[in-house]
Protein backbone atom coordinates (compact mmCIF):
# COMPACT_ATOMS: atom_id res chain seq x y z
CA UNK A 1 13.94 -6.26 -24.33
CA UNK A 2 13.73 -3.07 -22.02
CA UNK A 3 11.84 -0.54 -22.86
CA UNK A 4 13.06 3.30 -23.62
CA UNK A 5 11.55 4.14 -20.57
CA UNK A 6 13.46 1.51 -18.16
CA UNK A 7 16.71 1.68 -20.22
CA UNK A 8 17.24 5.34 -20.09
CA UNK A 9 16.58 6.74 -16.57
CA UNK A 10 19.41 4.26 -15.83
CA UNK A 11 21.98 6.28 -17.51
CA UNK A 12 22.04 9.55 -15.38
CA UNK A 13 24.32 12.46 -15.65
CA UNK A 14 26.73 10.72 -13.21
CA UNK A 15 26.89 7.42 -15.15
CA UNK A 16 27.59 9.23 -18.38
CA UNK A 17 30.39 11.30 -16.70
CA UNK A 18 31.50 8.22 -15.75
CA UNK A 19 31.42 6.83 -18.69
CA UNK A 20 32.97 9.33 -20.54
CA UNK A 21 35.68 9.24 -18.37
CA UNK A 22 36.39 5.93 -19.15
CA UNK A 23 36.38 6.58 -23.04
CA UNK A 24 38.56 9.47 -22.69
CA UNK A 25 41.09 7.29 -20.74
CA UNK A 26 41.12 4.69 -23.31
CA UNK A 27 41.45 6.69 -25.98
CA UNK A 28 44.53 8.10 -24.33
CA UNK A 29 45.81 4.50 -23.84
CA UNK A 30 45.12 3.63 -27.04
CA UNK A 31 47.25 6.82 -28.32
CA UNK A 32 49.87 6.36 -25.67
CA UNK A 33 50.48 3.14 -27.32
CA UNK A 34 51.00 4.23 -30.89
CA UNK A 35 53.17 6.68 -29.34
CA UNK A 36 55.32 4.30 -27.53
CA UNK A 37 55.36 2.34 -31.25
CA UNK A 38 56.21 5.47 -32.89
CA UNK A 39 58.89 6.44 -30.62
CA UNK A 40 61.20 2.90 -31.19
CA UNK A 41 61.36 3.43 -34.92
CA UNK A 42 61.51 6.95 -35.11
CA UNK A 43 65.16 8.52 -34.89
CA UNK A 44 66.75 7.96 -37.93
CA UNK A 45 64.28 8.54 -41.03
CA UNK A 46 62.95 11.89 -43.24
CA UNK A 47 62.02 13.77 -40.47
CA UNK A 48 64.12 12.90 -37.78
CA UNK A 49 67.94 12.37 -38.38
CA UNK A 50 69.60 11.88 -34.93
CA UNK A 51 73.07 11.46 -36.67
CA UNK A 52 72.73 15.32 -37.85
CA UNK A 53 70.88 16.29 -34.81
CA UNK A 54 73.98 14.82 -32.37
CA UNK A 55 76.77 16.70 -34.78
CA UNK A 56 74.57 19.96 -34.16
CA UNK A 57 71.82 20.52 -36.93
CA UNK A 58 69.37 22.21 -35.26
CA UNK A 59 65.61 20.77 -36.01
CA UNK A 60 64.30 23.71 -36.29
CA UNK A 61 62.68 24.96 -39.27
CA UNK A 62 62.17 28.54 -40.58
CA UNK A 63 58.27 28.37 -39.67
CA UNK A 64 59.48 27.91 -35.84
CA UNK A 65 61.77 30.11 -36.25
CA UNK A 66 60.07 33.27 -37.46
CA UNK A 67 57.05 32.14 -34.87
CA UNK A 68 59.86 32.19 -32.04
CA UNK A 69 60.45 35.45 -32.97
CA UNK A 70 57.21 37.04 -33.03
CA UNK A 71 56.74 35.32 -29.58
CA UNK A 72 59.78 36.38 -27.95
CA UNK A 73 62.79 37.46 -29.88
CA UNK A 74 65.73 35.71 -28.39
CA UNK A 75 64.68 32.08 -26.22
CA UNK A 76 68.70 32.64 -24.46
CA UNK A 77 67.80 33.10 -20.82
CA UNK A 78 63.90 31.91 -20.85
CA UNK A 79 62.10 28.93 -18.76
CA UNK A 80 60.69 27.14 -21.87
CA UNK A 81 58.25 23.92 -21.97
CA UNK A 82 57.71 22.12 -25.02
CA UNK A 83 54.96 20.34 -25.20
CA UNK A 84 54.13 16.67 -26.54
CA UNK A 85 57.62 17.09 -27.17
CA UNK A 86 58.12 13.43 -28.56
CA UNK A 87 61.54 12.31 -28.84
CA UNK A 88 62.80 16.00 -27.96
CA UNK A 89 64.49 16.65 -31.13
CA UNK A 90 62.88 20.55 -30.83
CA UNK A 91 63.46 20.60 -27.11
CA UNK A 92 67.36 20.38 -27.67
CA UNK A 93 67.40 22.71 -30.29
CA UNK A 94 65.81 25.45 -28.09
CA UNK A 95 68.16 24.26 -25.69
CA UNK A 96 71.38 24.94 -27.52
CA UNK A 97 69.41 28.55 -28.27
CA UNK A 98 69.96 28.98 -24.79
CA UNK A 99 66.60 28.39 -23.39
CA UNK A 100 66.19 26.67 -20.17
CA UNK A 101 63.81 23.73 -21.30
CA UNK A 102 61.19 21.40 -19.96
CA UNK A 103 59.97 18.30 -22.46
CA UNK A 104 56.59 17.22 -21.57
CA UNK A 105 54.85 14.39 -22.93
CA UNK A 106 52.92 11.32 -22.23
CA UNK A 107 55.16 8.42 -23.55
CA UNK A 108 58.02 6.91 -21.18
CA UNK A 109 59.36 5.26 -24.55
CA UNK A 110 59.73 8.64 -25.88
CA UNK A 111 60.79 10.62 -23.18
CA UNK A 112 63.49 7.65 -22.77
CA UNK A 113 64.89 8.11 -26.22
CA UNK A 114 64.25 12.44 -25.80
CA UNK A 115 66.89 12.00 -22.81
CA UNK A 116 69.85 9.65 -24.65
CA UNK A 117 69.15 11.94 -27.43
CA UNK A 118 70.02 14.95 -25.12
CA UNK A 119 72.74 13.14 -23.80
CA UNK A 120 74.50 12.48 -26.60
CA UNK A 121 73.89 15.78 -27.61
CA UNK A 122 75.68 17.57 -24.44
CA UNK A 123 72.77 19.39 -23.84
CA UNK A 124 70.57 20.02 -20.49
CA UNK A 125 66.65 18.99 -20.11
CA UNK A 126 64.23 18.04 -18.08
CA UNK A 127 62.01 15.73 -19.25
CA UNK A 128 58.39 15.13 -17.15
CA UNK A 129 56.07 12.54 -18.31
CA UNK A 130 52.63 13.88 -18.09
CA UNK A 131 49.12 14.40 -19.63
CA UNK A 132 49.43 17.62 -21.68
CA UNK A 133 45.98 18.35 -20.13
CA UNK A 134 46.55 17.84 -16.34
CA UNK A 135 50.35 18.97 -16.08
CA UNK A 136 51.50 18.46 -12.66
CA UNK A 137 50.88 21.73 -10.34
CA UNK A 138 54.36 22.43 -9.46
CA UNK A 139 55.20 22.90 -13.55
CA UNK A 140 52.19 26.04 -13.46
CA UNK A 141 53.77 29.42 -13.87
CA UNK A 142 57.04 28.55 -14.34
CA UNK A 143 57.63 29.64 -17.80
CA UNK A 144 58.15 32.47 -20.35
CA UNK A 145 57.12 29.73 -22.99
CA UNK A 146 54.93 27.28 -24.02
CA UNK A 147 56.07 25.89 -26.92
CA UNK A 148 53.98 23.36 -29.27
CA UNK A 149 54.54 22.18 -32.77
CA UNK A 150 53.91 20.17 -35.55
CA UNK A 151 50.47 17.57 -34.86
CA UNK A 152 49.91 17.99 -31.70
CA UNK A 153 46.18 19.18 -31.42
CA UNK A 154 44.66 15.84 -33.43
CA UNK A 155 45.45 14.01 -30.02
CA UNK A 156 43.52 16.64 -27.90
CA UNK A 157 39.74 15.82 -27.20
CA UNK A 158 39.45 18.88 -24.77
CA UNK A 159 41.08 21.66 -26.71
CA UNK A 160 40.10 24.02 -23.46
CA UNK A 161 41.67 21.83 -21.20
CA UNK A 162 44.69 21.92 -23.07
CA UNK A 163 44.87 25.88 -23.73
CA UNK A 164 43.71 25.87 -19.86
CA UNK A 165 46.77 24.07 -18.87
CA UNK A 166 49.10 26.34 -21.39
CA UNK A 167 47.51 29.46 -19.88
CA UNK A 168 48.74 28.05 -16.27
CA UNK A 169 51.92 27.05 -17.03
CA UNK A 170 52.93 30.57 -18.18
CA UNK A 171 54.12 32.99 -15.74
CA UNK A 172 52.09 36.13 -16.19
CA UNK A 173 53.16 38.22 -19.43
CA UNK A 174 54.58 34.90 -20.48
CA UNK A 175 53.59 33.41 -24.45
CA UNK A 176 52.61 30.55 -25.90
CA UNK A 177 54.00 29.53 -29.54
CA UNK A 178 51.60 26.92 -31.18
CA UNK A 179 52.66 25.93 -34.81
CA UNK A 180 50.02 23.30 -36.26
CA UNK A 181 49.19 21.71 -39.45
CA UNK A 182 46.29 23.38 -40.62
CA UNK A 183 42.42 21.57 -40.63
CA UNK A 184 42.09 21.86 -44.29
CA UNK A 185 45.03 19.40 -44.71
CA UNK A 186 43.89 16.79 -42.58
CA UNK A 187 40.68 16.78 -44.18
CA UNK A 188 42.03 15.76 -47.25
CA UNK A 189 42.27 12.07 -48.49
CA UNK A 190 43.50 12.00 -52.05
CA UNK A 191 43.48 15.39 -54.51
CA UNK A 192 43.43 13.15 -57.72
CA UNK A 193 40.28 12.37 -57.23
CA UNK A 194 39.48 15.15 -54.48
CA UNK A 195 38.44 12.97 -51.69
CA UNK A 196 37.77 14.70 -47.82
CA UNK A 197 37.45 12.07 -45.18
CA UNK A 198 38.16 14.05 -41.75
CA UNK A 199 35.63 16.93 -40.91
CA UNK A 200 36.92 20.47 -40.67
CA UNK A 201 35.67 20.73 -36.88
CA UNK A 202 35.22 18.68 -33.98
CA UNK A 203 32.50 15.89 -34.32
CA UNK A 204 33.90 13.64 -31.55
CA UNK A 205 36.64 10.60 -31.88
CA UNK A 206 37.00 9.00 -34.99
CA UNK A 207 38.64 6.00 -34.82
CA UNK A 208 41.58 5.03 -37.19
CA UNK A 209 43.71 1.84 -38.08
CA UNK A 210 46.58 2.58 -40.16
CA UNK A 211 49.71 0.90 -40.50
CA UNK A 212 53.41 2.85 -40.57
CA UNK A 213 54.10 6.15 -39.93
CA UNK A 214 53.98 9.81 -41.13
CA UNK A 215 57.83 9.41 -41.32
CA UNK A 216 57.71 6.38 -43.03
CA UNK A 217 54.35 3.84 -44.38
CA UNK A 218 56.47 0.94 -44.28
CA UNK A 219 57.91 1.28 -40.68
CA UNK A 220 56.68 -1.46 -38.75
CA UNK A 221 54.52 0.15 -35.81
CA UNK A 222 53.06 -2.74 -33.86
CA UNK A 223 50.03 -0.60 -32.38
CA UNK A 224 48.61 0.72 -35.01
CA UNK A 225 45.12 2.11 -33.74
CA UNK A 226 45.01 5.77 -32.91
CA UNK A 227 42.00 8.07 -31.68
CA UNK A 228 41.93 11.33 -33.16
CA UNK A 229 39.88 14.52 -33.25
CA UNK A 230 39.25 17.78 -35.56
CA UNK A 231 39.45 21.49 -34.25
CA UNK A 232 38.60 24.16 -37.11
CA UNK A 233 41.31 27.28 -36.77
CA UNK A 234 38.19 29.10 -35.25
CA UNK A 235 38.38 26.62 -31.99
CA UNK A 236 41.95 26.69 -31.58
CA UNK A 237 41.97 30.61 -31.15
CA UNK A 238 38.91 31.32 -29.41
CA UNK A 239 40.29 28.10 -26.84
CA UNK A 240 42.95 30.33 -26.53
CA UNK A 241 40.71 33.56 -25.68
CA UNK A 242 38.59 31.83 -23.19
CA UNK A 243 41.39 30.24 -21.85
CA UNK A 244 42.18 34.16 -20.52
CA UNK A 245 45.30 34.06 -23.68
CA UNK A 246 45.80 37.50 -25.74
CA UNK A 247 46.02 36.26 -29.44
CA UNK A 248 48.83 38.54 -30.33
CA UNK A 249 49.51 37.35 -33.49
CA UNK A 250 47.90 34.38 -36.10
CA UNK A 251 49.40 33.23 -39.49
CA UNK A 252 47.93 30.83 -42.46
CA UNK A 253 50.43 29.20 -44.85
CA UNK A 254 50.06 27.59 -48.08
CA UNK A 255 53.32 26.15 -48.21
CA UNK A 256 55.38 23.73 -45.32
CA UNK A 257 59.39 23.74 -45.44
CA UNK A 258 58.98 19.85 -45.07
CA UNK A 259 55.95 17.14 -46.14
CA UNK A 260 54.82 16.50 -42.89
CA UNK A 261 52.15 14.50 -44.56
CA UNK A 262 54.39 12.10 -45.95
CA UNK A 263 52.79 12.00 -49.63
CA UNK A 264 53.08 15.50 -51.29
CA UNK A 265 54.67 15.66 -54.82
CA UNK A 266 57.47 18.01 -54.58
CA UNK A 267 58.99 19.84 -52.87
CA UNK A 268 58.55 22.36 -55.72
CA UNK A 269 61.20 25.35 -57.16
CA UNK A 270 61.49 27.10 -54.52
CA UNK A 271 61.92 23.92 -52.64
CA UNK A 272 58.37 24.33 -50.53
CA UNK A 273 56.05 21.59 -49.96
CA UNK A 274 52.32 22.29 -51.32
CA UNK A 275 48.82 20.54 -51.32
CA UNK A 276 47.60 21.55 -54.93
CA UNK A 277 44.00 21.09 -55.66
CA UNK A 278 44.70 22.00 -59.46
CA UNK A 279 46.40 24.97 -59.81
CA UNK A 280 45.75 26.54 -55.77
CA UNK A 281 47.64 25.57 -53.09
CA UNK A 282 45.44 24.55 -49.66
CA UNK A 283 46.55 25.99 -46.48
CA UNK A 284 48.95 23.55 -44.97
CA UNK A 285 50.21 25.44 -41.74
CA UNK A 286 48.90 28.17 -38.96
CA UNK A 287 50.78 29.63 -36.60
CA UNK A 288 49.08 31.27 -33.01
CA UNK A 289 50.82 33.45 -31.19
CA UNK A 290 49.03 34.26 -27.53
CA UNK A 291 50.25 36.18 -24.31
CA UNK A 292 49.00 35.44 -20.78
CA UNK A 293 48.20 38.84 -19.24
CA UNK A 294 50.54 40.27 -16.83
C-alpha cells in the first residue's frame, strides 16, 4: 500500500484538471444519452402534443409569455436562440411570433425530430447542435434573445460558463429570458411524509438512475442514468451579474400552469398546479430577466 505521502504528490493540479475534464465529459455523455432516449418517445404525451402543435397550438404557456414580455415586448423581427431547445416545440412557437430563431442543443436525436417537427409545421429554424457551454464562435452576438426554459439548469455543472456563453451570444443591449423550475421543488421527494433528497445548492454531481420520464414514468427510456446538479436562486442571478448581465427583472411563483413534475395532485380551481406542504404552497417557478449592456 502507498503511503499518503507517495500517493498524493502524484495527483498535481494538472492531473486533476485533467481529470476533471474527463468527468465533466462523461457526465455530458451520460446526459446526452438520456437525452437522445428522451427525445424518441417524447412527441406525443402530457407535455408535448405534436398533433396540436402541427395544427397551430402554440406551446407556449402564460409564464413564457408574460416573461417574453418583460424581456422584450413583441419577439416579430428579433434574432432569437433558444437554448437546450429539445425537440423545438418552443422554438416554433417563437417562430410563428415572428422571431427569427436559432435551436441549440446537444442531442442529434432531438434536434432531428426539432427539424421534422418544424417542417411539418411550415415554419423556418435553424437548428445547431452544440454544448450550451461552448457555443460555436460564429453564433456570439448575434441575437436580441436568449431564450431558456423549463429544466434546463439541473444539466449545467458550470452555471458561469453557461451565463458566460448567454452573455456572448447577445448582441449588446440584447436580453436573456430564463424561466426555471425553482430549487425548492427539486429538493423535494415526497410531501406525505415530507422527504428532501436534492440539496438546495450546488454540492457537485449526484448521480441518478431512474426509469421513464417527467412526461410519462412508464415510457420506456433505454438510458436511464442521468448526472445532475443543484444551483440555489442566489447562484443563478449572481452567475448572471458576474457574467457582466443587468438583472432587470426576477419573479418567484407558487403555482406552474402545467405539472412539470409529473406527480402533483391537481391542477386545483383555478386550474394551477401547486406543491402543498399542508396548507402553503412551495415555490415551483422563477423567472430572470437580464440585459447585456449596450
Amino acid at each position: 500500500m502507498l503511503s499518503s505521502q507517495v500517493a498524493w504528490p502524484l495527483l498535481d493540479s494538472g492531473r486533476l484538471q485533467v481529470l476533471k475534464l474527463l468527468m465533466d465529459k462523461n457526465a455530458r455523455e451520460t446526459n446526452r444519452r438520456n437525452w437522445d432516449a428522451r427525445a424518441r418517445v417524447h412527441g406525443q404525451d402530457r407535455l408535448y402534443d405534436s398533433a396540436q402543435l402541427v395544427a397551430g397550438a402554440s406551446s407556449l404557456t402564460d409564464v413564457e409569455l408574460e416573461g417574453l414580455r418583460r424581456a422584450v415586448g413583441q419577439v416579430a423581427g428579433l434574432d432569437v436562440i433558444h437554448l437546450q431547445c429539445h425537440i423545438g416545440f418552443d422554438s416554433i412557437s417563437l417562430a410563428r411570433l415572428g422571431g427569427r430563431v436559432t435551436g441549440l442543443d446537444f442531442s442529434p436525436v432531438a434536434l432531428a425530430k426539432a427539424a421534422a417537427l418544424a417542417g411539418q409545421c411550415g415554419v423556418e429554424v435553424a437548428w445547431v447542435a452544440a454544448d450550451v457551454c461552448d457555443p460555436p464562435a460564429s453564433l456570439f452576438g448575434r441575437f436580441d434573445l436568449v431564450y431558456a426554459t423549463i429544466g434546463v439548469l439541473c444539466w449545467i455543472e458550470d452555471i458561469d460558463a453557461w451565463m458566460s456563453a448567454a452573455h456572448h451570444l447577445l448582441r449588446p443591449g440584447g436580453t436573456l429570458l430564463l424561466v426555471e423550475l425553482h430549487p425548492f421543488q427539486f429538493m423535494i421527494d415526497t410531501t406525505d411524509p415530507l422527504v428532501f433528497d436534492f440539496p438546495y445548492s450546488f454540492d457537485g454531481p449526484h448521480r441518478l438512475d431512474s426509469a421513464g420520464s417527467y412526461t410519462d414514468p412508464s415510457a420506456d427510456i433505454k438510458a436511464t442514468q442521468t448526472v445532475q446538479y443543484a444551483h440555489s436562486v442566489g447562484e443563478v442571478v449572481t452567475a448572471a451579474i458576474e457574467a457582466g448581465l443587468v438583472v432587470r427583472w426576477l419573479a418567484e411563483r407558487t403555482n406552474a400552469p402545467r405539472d412539470f413534475r409529473g406527480d402533483l395532485v391537481g391542477p386545483e380551481a383555478d386550474g394551477r398546479y401547486r406543491l402543498r406542504l399542508g396548507a402553503e404552497a412551495a415555490p415551483m417557478l422563477y423567472t430572470v430577466v437580464a440585459d447585456r449592456p449596450v
